[in-house]
Each structure stands twice: as C-alpha cells, then as structure tokens.
C-alpha atoms as a PDB file:
ATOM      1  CA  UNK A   1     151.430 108.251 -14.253  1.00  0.00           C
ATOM      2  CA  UNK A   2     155.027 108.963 -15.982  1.00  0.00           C
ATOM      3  CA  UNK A   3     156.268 112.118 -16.417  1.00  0.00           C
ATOM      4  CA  UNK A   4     155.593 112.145 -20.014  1.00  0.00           C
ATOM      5  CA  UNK A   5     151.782 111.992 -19.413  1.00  0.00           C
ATOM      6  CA  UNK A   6     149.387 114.169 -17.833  1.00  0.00           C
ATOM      7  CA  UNK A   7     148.362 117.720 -16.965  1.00  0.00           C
ATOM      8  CA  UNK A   8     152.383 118.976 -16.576  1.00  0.00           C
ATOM      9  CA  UNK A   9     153.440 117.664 -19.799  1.00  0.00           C
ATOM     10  CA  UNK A  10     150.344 118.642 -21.841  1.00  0.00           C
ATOM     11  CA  UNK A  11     150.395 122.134 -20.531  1.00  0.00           C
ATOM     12  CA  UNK A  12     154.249 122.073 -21.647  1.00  0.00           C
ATOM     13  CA  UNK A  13     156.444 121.152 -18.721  1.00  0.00           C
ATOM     14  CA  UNK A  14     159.210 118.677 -20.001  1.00  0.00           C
ATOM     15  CA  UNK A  15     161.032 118.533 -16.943  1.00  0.00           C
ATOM     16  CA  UNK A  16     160.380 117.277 -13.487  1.00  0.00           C
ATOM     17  CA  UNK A  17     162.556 117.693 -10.355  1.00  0.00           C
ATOM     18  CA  UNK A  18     162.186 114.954  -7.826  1.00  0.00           C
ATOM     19  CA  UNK A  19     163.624 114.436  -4.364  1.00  0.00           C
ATOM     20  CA  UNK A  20     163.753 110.727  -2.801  1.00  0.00           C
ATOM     21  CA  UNK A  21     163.102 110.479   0.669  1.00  0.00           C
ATOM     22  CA  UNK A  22     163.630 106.856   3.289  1.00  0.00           C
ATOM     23  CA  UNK A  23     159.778 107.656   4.618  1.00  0.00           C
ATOM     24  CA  UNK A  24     157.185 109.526   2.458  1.00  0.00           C
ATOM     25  CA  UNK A  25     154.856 110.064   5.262  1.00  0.00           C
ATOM     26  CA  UNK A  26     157.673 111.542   7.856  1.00  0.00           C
ATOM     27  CA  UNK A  27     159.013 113.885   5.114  1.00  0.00           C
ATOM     28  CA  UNK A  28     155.597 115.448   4.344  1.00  0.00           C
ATOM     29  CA  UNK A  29     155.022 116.294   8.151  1.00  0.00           C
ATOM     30  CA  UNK A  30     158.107 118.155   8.534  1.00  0.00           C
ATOM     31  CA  UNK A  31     157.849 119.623   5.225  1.00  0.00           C
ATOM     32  CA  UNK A  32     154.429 120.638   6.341  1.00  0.00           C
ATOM     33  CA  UNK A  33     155.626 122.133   9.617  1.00  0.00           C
ATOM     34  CA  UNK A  34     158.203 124.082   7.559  1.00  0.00           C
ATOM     35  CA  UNK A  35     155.418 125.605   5.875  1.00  0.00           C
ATOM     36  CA  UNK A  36     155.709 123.883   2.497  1.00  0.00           C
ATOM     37  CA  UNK A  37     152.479 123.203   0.913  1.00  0.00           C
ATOM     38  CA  UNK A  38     152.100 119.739   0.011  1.00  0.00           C
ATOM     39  CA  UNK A  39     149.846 119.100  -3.100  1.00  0.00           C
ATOM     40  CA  UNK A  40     147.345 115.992  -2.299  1.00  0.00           C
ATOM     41  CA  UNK A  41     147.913 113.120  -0.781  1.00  0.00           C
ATOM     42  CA  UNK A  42     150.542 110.730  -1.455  1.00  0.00           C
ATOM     43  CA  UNK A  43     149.858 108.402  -4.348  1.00  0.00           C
ATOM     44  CA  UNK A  44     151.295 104.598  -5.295  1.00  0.00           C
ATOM     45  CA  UNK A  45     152.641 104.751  -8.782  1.00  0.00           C
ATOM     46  CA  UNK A  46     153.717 101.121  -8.240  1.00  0.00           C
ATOM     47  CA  UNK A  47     157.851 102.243  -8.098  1.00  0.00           C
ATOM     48  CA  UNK A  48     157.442 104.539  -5.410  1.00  0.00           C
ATOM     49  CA  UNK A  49     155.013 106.757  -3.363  1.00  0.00           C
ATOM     50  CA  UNK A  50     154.977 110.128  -4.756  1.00  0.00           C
ATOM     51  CA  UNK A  51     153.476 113.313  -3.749  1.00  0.00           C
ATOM     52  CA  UNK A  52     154.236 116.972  -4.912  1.00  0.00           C
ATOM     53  CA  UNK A  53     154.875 120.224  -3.491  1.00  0.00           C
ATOM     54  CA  UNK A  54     154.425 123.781  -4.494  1.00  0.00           C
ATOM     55  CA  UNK A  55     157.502 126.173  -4.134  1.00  0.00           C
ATOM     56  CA  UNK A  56     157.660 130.239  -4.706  1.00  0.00           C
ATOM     57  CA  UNK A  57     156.960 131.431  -7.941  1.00  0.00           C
ATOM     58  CA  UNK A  58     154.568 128.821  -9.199  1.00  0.00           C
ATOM     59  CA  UNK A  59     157.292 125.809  -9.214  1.00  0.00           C
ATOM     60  CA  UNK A  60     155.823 122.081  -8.544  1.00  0.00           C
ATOM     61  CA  UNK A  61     158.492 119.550  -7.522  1.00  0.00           C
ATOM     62  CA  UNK A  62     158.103 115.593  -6.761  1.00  0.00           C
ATOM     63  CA  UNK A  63     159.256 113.926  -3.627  1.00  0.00           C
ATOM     64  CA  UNK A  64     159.207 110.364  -3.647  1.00  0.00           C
ATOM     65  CA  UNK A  65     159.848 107.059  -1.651  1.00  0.00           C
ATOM     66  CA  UNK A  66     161.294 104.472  -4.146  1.00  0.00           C
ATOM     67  CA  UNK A  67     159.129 101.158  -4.225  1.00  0.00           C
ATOM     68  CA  UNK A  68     162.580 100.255  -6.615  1.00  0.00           C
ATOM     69  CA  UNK A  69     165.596  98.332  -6.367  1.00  0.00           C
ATOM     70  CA  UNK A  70     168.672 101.013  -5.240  1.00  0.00           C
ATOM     71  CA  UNK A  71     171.891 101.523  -7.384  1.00  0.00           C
ATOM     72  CA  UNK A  72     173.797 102.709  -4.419  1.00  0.00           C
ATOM     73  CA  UNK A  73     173.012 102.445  -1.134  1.00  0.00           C
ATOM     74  CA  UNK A  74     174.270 105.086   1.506  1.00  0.00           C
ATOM     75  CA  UNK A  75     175.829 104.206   5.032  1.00  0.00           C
END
C-alpha cells in the first residue's frame, strides 16, 4: 500500500513519518524490549519491509527495511 491509500489517508492523515532500519526483524525486538508497541507484523510492500508503531498521544510512525536501491550509503 502507498501512503496515499488506505485507512490513514482516508481518515485524513497526509503525512507519514518513517524510520529505515539495516534489519526489520532486530529493530522490532529491541523496540519491543523498550516498551514500544509494535502494530502487526511486518509486511512486504515489494520496496521494503514495513511495520508500524504506536507512540504517546495517539501518533503511528513507519519503520522500514528498504528492499530499494540506496542513494548514499553510510560507512
């Protein structure tokens, strides 16, 4: 799903915050043990793995492995 589709943008969200992450599967674990709640299970959008999380106050934010060329890669 793009972000222009779906429950977020028909309920009137038009923007998205995402955070990209080496190893989808490792992130949610520790994010877990932090006590962030993770929203389902990790999904295959076809250019990455994405999975949301719930924050305070009723925010939703992606985090993402990319399944996508990089522009920059970091050393």
């Amino acid at each position: 799903m793009h972000t222009n589709e779906g429950p977020t943008f028909e309920a009137g969200a038009r923007h998205l915050v995402t955070f990209m992450c080496d190893d989808i599967t490792r992130t949610i674990a520790d994010l877990k043990a932090k006590g962030i709640t993770v929203l389902g299970e990790p999904e295959d959008e076809g250019w990455g793995i994405t999975v949301m999380l719930a924050l305070p106050g009723g925010l939703e934010v992606m985090v993402y492995e990319p399944r996508h060329p990089m522009a920059v890669t970091l050393t």
